[in-house]
Protein backbone atom coordinates (compact mmCIF):
# COMPACT_ATOMS: atom_id res chain seq x y z
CA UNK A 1 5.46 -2.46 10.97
CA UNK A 2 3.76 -2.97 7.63
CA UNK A 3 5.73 -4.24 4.19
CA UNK A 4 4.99 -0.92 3.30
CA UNK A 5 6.29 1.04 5.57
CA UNK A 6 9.57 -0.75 5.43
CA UNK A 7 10.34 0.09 1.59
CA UNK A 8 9.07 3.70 2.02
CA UNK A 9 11.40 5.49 -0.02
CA UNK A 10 10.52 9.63 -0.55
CA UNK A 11 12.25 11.85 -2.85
CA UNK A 12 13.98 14.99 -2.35
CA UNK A 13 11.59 16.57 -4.74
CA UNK A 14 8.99 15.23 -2.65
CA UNK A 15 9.93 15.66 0.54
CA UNK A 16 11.23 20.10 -0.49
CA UNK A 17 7.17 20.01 -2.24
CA UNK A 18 6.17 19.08 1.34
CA UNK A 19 8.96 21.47 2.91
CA UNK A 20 10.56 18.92 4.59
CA UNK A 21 14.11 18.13 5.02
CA UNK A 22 15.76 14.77 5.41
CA UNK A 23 18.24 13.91 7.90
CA UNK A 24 20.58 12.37 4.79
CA UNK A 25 20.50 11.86 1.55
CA UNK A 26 20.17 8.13 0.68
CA UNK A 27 23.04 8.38 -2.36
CA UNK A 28 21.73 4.52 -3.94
CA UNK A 29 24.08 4.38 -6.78
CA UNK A 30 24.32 2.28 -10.24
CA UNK A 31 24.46 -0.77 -8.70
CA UNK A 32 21.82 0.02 -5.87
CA UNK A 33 19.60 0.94 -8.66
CA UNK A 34 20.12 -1.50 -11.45
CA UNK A 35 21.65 -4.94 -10.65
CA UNK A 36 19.37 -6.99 -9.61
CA UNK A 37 21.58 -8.59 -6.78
CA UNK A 38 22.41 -5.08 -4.96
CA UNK A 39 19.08 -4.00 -5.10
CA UNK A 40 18.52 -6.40 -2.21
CA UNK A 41 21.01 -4.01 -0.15
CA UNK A 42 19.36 -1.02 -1.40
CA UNK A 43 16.11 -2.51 0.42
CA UNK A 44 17.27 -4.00 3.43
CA UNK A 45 19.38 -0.90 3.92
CA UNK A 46 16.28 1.15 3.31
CA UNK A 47 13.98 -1.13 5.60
CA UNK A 48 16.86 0.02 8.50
CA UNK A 49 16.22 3.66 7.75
CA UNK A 50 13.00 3.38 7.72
CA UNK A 51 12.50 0.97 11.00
CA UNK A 52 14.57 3.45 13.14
CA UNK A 53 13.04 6.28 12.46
CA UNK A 54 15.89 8.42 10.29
CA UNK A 55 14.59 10.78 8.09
CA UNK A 56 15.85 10.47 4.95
CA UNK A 57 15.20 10.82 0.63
CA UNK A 58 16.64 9.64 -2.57
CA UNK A 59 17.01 11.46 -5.83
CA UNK A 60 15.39 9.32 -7.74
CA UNK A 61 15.77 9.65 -11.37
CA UNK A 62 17.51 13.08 -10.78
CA UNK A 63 20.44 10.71 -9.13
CA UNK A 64 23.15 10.07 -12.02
CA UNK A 65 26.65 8.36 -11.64
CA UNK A 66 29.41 9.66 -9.66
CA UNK A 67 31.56 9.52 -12.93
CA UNK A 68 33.85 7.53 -10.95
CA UNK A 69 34.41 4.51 -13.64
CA UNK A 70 35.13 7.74 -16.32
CA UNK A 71 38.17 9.07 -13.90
CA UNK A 72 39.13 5.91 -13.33
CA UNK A 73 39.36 4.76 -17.25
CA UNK A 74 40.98 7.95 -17.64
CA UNK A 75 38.01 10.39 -19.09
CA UNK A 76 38.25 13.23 -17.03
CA UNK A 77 36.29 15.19 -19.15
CA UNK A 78 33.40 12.70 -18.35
CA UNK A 79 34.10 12.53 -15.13
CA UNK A 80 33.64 16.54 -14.72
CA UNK A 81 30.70 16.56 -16.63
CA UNK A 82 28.89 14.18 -14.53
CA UNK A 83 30.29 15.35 -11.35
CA UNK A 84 29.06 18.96 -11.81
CA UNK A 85 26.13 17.90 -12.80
CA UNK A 86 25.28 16.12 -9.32
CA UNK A 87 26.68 18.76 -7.64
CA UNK A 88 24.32 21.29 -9.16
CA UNK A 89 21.82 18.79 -7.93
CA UNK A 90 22.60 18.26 -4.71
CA UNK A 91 22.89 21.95 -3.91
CA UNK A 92 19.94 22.87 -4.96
CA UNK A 93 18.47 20.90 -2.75
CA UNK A 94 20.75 22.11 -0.14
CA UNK A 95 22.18 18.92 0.72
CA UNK A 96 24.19 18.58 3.54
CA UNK A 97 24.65 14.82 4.66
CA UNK A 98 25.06 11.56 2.01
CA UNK A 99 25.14 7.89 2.83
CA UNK A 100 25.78 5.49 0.15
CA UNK A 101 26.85 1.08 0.12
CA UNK A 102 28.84 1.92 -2.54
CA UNK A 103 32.50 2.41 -1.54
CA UNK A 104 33.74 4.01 -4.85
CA UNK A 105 30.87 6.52 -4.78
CA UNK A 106 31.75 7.10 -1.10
CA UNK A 107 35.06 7.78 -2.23
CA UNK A 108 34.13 9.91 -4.96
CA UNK A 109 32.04 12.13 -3.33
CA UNK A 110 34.06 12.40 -0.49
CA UNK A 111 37.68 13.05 -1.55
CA UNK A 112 37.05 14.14 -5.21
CA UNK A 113 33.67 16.62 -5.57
CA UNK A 114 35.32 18.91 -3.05
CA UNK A 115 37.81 19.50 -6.36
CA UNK A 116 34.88 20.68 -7.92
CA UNK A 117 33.16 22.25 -5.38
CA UNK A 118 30.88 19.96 -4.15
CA UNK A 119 31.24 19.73 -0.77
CA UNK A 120 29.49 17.41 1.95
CA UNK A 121 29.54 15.25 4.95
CA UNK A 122 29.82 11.72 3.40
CA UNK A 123 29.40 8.32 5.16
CA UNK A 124 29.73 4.63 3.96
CA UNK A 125 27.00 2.44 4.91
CA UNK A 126 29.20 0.31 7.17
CA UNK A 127 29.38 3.57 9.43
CA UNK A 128 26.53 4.43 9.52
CA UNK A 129 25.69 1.51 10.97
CA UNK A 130 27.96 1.23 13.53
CA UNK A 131 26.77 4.77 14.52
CA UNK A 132 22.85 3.38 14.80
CA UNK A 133 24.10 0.28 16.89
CA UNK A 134 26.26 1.97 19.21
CA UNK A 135 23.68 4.73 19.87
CA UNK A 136 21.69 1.53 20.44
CA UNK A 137 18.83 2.63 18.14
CA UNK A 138 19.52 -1.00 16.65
CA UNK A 139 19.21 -3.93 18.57
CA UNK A 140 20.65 -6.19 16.64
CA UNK A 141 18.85 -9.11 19.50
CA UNK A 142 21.56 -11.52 20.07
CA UNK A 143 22.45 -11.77 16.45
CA UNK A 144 19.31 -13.60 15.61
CA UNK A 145 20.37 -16.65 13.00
CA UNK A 146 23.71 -14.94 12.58
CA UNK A 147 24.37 -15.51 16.84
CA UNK A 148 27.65 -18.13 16.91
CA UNK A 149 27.77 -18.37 13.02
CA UNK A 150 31.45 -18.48 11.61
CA UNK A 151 31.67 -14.89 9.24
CA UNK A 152 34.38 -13.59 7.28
CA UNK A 153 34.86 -10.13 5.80
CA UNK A 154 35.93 -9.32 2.30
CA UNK A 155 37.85 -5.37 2.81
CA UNK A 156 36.75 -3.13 -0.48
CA UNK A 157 40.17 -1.56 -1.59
CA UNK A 158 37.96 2.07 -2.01
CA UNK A 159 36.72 1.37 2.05
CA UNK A 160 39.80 -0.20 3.19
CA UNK A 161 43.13 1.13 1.81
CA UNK A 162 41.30 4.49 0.34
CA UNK A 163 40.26 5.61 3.08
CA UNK A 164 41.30 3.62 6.13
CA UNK A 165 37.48 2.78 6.85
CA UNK A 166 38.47 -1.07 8.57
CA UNK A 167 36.87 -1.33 11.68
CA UNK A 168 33.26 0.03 11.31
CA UNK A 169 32.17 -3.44 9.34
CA UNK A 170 34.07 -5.72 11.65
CA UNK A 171 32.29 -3.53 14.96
CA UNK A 172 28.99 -4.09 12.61
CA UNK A 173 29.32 -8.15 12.42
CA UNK A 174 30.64 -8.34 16.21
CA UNK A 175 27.36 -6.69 17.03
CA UNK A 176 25.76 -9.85 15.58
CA UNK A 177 27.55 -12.26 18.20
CA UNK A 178 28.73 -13.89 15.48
CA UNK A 179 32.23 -15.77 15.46
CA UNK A 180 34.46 -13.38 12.71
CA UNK A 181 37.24 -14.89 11.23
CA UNK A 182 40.23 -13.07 9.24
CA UNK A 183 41.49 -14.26 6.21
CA UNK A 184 45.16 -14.38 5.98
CA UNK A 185 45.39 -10.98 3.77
CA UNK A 186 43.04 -8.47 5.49
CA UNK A 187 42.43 -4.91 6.28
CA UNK A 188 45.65 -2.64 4.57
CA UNK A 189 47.07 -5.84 2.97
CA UNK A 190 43.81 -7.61 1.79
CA UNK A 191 43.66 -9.09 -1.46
CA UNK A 192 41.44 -6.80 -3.89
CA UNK A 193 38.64 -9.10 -5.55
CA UNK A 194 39.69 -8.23 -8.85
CA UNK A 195 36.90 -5.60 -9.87
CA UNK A 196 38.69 -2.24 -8.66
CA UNK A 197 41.61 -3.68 -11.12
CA UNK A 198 38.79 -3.90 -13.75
CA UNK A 199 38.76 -7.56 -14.21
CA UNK A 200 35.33 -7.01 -13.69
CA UNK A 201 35.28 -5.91 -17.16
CA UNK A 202 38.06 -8.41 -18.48
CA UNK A 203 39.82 -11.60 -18.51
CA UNK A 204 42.53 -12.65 -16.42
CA UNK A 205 46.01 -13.02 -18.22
CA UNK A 206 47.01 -15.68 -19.75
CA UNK A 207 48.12 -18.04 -17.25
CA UNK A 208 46.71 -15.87 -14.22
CA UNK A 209 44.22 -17.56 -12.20
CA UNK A 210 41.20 -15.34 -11.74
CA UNK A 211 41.45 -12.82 -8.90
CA UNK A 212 38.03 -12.94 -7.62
CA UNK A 213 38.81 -17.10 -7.12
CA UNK A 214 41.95 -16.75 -5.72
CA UNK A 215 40.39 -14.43 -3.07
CA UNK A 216 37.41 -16.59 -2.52
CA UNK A 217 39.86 -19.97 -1.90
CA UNK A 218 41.04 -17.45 1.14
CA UNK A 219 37.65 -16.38 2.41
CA UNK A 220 36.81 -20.18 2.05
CA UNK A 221 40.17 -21.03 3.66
CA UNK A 222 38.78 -20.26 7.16
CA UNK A 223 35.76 -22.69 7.18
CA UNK A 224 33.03 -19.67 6.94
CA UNK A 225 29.91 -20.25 5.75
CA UNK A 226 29.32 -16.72 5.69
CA UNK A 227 31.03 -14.17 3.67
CA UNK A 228 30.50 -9.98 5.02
CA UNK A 229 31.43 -7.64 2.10
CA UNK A 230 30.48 -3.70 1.87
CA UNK A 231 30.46 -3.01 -1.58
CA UNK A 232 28.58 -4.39 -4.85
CA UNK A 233 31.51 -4.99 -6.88
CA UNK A 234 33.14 -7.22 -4.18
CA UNK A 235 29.24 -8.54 -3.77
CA UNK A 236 29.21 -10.02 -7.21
CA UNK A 237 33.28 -11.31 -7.36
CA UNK A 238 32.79 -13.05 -4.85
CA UNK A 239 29.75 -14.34 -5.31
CA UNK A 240 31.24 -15.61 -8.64
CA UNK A 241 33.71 -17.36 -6.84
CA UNK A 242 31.58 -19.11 -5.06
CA UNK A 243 29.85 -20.27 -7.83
CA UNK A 244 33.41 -21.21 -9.32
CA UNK A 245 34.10 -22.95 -6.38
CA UNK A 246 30.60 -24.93 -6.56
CA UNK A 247 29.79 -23.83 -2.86
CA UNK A 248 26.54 -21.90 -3.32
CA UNK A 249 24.82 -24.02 -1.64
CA UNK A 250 26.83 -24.12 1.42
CA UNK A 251 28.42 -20.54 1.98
CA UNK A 252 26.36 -17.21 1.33
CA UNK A 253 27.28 -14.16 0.74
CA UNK A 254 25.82 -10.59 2.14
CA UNK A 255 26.61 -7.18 2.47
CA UNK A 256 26.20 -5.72 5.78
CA UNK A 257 23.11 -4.06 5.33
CA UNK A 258 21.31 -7.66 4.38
CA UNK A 259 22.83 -9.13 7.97
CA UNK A 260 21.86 -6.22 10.03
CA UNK A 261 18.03 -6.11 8.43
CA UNK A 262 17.65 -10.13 8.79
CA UNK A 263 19.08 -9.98 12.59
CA UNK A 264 16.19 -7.71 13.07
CA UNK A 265 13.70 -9.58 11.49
CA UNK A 266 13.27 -6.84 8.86
């Protein structure tokens, strides 16, 4: 498989011009798209799609945000604006089926477009994984570099609590043969890493230690030297932490989509 065949990544509006129809709709989001850390995911993610043979697109620059962060901050004037206009996008292309690494879009799309009218299967990465591994069109080969190494998983509050989405990641690393450890607060009572509580826009309190540290102290706590997470926000509070904590050069941390693609030499 060529370099380019692994970061192959049609349009909708390319593939309708051909009359084709994808499988799913890639949904990439903000962070996919623009920080320069989650693009990574966005291409080992893609290089998956691409290896097993899924049909799927992108919007492209017709792809705008969710509007989640305008709910959320209490806009929902913005939020509706934005929303119907993906929605008017995404059925005119008559789309059907939507994957997306980012949890809050997947939660977006999922339990608050139907409000509007916008209505579609929607998946989280993590899932969708699981589904290509146990229908064993990944073979994940023994784990690869990951085989025996000590991993632990961050939950995303949006993934986790939001929508009870636990135990596709952890089926995802267990895949790799690698040795998962839980940190003390995990699944419904894990410890947010701060950003859903928008202190990825702020300061801690006066006084307050910062959230994202606290939580990395506990993913460090169990002698990892990997750290699993499923969502960019968590990607980059974490990987602050780590940097807080000085240990960047001996613990990494990856989303799932980076472990899956490097198990398969991807």
């Amino acid at each position: 498989m060529t370099a380019e065949t692994n970061y192959r990544v049609p349009t909708m509006a390319d593939m309708v011009a051909k009359g084709e129809t994808p499988e799913v709709l890639f949904w990439v989001g903000c962070a996919g798209s623009f920080d320069d850390r989650y693009k990574k995911v966005t291409i080992a993610f893609v290089k998956i799609l691409n290896h097993v043979g899924i049909k799927f697109a992108v919007l492209g620059t017709e792809e705008a945000c969710t509007g989640d962060p305008a709910r959320r901050a209490g806009n929902e004037f913005l939020f509706q604006m934005q929303a119907m206009a993906n929605i008017q996008v995404l059925d005119g292309y008559g789309v059907k089926k939507i994957v997306t690494a980012c949890p809050h879009c997947f939660n977006t799309l999922k339990n608050e477009y139907p409000e509007l009218g916008g209505n579609y299967e929607v998946i989280h990465h993590s899932q969708f994984l699981q589904q290509l591994i146990n229908e064993g069109k990944v073979a994940l080969k023994g784990g690869g570099e990951f085989k025996g190494r000590r991993i632990t998983y961050h939950d995303s509050c949006y993934l986790g609590r939001a929508n009870k989405v636990y135990e596709a990641p952890r089926d995802v690393l267990q895949a790799l043969d690698a040795d998962l450890v839980e940190m003390k607060r995990s699944r419904s009572k894990g410890l947010c890493c701060g950003a859903g509580g928008a202190q990825y826009f702020k300061e801690p309190e006066p006084g307050r230690k910062d959230i994202n540290v606290e939580r990395t102290e506990e993913a460090l706590s169990t002698g990892a030297d990997t750290i699993a997470v499923a969502c960019p926000f968590c990607m980059t509070m974490m990987t602050d932490g780590i940097k807080n904590k000085d240990r960047e050069d001996s613990v990494k941390v990856y989303d799932l989509a980076e472990l899956v693609a490097q198990a398969q030499s991807l």
